[in-house]
Protein backbone atom coordinates (compact mmCIF):
# COMPACT_ATOMS: atom_id res chain seq x y z
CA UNK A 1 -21.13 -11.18 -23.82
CA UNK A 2 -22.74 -13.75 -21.64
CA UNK A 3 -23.45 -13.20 -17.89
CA UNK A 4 -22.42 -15.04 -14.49
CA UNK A 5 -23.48 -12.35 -12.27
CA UNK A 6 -22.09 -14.00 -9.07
CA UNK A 7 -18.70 -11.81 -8.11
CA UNK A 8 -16.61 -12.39 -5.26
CA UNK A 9 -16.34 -9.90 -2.05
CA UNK A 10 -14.47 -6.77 -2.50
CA UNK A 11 -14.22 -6.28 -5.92
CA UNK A 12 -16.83 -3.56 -6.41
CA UNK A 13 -14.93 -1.22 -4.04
CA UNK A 14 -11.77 -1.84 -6.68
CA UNK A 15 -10.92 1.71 -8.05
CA UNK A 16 -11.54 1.15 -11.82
CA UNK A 17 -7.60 1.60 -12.64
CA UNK A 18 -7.46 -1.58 -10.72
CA UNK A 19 -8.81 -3.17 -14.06
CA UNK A 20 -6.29 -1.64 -16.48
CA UNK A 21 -3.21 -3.63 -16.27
CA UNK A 22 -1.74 -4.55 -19.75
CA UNK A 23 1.02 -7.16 -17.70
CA UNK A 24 3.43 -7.24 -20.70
CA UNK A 25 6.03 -9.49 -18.96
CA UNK A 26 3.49 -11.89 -18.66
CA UNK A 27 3.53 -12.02 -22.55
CA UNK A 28 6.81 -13.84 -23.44
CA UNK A 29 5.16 -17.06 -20.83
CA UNK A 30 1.85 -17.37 -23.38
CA UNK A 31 3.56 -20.49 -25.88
CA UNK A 32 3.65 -19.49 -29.38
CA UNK A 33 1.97 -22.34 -30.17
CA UNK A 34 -1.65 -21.02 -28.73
CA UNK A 35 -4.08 -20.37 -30.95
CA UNK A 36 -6.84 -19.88 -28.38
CA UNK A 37 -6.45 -18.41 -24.72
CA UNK A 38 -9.03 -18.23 -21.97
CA UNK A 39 -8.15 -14.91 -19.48
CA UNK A 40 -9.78 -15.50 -16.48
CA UNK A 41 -9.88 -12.46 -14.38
CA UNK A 42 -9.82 -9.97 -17.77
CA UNK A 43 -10.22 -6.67 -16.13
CA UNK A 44 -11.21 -4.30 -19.03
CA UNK A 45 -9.26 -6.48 -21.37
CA UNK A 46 -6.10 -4.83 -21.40
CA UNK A 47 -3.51 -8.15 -21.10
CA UNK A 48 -5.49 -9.66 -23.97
CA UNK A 49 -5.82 -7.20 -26.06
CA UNK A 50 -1.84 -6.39 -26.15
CA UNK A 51 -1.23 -10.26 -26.39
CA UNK A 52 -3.77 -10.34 -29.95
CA UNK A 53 -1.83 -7.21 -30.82
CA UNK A 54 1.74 -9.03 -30.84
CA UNK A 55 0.57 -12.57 -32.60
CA UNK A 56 -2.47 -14.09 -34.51
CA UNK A 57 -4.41 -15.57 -31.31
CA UNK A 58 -7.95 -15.86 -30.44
CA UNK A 59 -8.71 -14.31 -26.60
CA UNK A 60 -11.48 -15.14 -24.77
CA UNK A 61 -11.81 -13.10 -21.16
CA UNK A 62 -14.20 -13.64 -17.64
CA UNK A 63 -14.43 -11.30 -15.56
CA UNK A 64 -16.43 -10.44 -12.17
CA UNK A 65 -17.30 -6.93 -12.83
CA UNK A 66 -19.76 -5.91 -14.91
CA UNK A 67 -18.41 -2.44 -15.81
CA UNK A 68 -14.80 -4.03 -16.61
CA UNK A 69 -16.37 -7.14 -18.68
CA UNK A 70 -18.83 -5.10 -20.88
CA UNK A 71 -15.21 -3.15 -21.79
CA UNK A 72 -13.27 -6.00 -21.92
CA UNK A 73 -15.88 -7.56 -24.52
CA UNK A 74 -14.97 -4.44 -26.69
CA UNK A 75 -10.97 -5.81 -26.92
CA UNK A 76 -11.69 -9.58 -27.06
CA UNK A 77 -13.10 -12.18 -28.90
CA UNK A 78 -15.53 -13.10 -26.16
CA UNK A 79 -16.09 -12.34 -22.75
CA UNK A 80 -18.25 -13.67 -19.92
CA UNK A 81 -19.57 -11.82 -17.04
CA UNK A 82 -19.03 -13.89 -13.93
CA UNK A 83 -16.66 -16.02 -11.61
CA UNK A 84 -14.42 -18.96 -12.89
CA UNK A 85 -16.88 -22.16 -12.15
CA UNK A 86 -17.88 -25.04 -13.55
CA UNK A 87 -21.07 -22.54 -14.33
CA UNK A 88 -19.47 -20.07 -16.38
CA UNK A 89 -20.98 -22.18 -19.89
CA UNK A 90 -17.28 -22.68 -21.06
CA UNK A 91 -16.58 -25.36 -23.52
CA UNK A 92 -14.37 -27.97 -22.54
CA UNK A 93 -11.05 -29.24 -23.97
CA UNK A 94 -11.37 -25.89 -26.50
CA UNK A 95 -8.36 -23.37 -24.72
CA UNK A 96 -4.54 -24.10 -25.99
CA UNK A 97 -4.16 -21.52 -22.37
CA UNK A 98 -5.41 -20.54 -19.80
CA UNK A 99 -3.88 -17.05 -17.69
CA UNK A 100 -4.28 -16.56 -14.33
CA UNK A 101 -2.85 -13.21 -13.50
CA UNK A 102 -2.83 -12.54 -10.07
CA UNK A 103 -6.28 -14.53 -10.04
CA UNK A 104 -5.40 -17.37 -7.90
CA UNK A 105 -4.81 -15.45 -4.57
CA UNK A 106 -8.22 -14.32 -4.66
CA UNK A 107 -9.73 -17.64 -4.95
CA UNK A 108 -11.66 -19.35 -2.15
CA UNK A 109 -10.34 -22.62 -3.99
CA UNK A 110 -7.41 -22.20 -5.99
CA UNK A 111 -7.41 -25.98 -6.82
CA UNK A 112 -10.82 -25.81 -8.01
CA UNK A 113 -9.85 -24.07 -10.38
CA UNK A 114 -6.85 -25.43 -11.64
CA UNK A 115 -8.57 -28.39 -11.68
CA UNK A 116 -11.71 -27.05 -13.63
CA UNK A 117 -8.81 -25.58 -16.29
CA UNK A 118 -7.75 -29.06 -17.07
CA UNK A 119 -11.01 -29.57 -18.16
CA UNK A 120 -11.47 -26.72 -20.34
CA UNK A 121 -7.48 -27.67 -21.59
CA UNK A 122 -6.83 -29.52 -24.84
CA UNK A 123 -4.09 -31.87 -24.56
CA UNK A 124 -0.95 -30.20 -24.90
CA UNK A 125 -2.45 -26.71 -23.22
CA UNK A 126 -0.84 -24.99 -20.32
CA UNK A 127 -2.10 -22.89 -17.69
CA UNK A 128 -0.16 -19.53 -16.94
CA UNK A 129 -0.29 -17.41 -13.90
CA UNK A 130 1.31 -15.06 -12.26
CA UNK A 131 1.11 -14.83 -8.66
CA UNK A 132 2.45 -12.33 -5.77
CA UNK A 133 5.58 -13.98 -3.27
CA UNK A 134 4.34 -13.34 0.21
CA UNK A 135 8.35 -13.73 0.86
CA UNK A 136 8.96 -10.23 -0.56
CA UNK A 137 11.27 -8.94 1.08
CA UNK A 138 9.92 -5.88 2.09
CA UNK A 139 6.61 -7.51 3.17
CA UNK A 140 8.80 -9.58 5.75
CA UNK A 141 10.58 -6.29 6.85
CA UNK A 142 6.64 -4.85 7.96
CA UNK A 143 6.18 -8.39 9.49
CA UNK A 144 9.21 -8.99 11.33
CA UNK A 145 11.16 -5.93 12.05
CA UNK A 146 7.87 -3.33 12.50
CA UNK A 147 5.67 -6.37 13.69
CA UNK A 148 2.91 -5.21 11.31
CA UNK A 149 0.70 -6.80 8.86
CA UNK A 150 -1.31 -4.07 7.16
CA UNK A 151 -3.26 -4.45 4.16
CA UNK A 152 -3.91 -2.42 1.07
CA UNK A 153 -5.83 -1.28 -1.84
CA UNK A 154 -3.10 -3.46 -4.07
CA UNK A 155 -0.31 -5.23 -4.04
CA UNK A 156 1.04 -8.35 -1.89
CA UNK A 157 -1.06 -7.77 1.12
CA UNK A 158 -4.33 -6.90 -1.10
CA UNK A 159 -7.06 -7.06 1.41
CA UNK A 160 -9.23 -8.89 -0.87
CA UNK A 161 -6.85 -11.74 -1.01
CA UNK A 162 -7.95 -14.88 0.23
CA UNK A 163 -4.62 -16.67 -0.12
CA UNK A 164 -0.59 -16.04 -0.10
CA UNK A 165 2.02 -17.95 -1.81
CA UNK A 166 5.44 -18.28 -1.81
CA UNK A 167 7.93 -20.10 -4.79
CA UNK A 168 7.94 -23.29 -2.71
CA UNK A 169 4.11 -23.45 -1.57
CA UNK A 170 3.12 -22.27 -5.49
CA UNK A 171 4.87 -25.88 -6.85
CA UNK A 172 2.93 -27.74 -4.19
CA UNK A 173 -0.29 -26.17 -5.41
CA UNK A 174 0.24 -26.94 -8.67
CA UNK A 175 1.79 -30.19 -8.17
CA UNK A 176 -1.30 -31.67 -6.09
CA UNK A 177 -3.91 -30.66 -8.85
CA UNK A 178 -1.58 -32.89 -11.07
CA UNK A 179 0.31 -30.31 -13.05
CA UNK A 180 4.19 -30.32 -14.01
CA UNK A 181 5.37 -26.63 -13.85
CA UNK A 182 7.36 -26.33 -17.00
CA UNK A 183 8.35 -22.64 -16.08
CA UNK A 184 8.62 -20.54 -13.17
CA UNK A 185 10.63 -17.50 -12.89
CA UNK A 186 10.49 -14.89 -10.30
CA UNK A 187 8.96 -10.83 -12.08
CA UNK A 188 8.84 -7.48 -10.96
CA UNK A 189 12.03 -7.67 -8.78
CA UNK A 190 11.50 -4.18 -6.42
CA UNK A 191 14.82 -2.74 -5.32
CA UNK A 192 13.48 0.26 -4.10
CA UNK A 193 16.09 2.35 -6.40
CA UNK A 194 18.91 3.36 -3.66
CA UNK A 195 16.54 3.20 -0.72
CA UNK A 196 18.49 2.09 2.57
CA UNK A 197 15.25 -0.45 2.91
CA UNK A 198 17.22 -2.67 -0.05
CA UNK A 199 20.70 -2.90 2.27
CA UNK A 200 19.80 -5.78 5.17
CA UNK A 201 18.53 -7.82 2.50
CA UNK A 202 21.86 -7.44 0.05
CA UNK A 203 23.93 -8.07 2.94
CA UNK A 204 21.39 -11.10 4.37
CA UNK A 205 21.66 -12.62 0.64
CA UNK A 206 25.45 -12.30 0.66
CA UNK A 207 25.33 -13.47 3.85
CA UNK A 208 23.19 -16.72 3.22
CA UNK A 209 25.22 -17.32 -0.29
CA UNK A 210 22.02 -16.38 -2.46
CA UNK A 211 19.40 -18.47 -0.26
CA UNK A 212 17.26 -15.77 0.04
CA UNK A 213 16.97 -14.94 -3.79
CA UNK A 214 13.31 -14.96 -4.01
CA UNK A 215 12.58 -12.40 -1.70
CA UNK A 216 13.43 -9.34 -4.13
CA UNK A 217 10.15 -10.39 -6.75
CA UNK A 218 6.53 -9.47 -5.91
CA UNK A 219 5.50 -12.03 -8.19
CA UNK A 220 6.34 -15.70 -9.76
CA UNK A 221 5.59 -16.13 -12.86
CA UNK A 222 4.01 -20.55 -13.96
CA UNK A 223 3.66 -22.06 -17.20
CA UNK A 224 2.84 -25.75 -16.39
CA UNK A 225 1.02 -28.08 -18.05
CA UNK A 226 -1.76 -31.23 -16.75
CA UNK A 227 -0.71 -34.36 -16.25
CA UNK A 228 -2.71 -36.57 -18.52
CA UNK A 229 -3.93 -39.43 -16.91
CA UNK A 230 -4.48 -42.97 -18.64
């Protein structure tokens, strides 16, 4: 395991479960066709680890956290303690993919590094990512309704996030660091089970003739791919 010790702020105060997510709906958006994927963000491994489990695939992993990486090199083929940067000593045009989940939001510079993942892309690679809708609606009903905007330990409002997205602002992003999103399909659609909270958005969705769709997923799932240039 090699080391970029530079991590970004918050992310020693992370409770260590915070590092455990497997993400198994992110699995059916990794292309069959990849033979070698780059996890940037790792945790202790977990995603990676269930994705060499389900298909023959070679899984690299970087991750901030020293206690997470030195686990997460235990599950993978090779990990690297540090931050996603043109310093991290990763070899370029080697990665048939490269997943962001819930990485990008965290990012000073999101572009930066999409645009550093073409780079480490070979032709024909795709980046995946999955990223939290700032439109959820239940983080518009704190907003607007109770006029509040607390954050948390996890979730949308994260309080080490550095960014928020929505569907519409997430196909800008990617379209002005030159990628075509092949994919993107709303996850993790909350309902709140038979909670009254769920009842002003059915009837605002009825009401708007499905224009509000987006608002029941906490996340958007991308699969899109760099636009070669001549």
């Amino acid at each position: 395991m090699k080391t970029n010790p530079t991590k970004p702020p918050g992310y020693e105060s992370k409770p260590a479960n915070y590092f455990e997510y497997s993400r198994p709906e992110m699995l059916p958006f990794i292309p069959s066709n990849c033979k070698r994927v780059l996890d940037v963000g790792c945790g202790k491994g977990h995603f990676g680890e269930t994705l060499k489990r389900s298909r023959s695939i070679e899984v690299w992993g970087i991750e901030p956290v020293a206690t997470a990486a030195a686990e997460a090199a235990t599950k993978l083929d090779h990990v690297i303690e540090g931050v996603f940067t043109s310093e991290a000593d990763l070899p370029l045009e080697s990665f048939d993919g490269i997943v962001f989940n819930d990485v990008l939001e965290h990012l000073f510079d999101p572009a930066a590094a999409l645009k550093l993942a073409q780079k480490l892309l070979r032709p024909g690679g795709v980046v995946v990512a999955s990223i939290p809708n700032i439109r959820h609606f239940l983080a518009l009903w704190e907003l607007i309704v109770r006029k509040d905007w607390r954050y948390t330990d996890s979730g949308i409002l994260d309080r080490t996030h550095l960014r928020f997205f929505t569907q519409k602002s997430i196909l800008t992003l990617f379209a002005d660091c030159d990628f075509k999103v092949e994919r993107i399909e709303g996850i993790s659609p909350f309902w709140g089970g038979t909670s009254r909270k769920w009842l002003p958005y059915k009837i605002l969705n009825a009401l708007t003739f499905n224009a509000i769709a987006d608002m029941k997923y906490l996340q958007f799932a991308v699969v899109a791919q760099p636009l070669r240039k001549v």
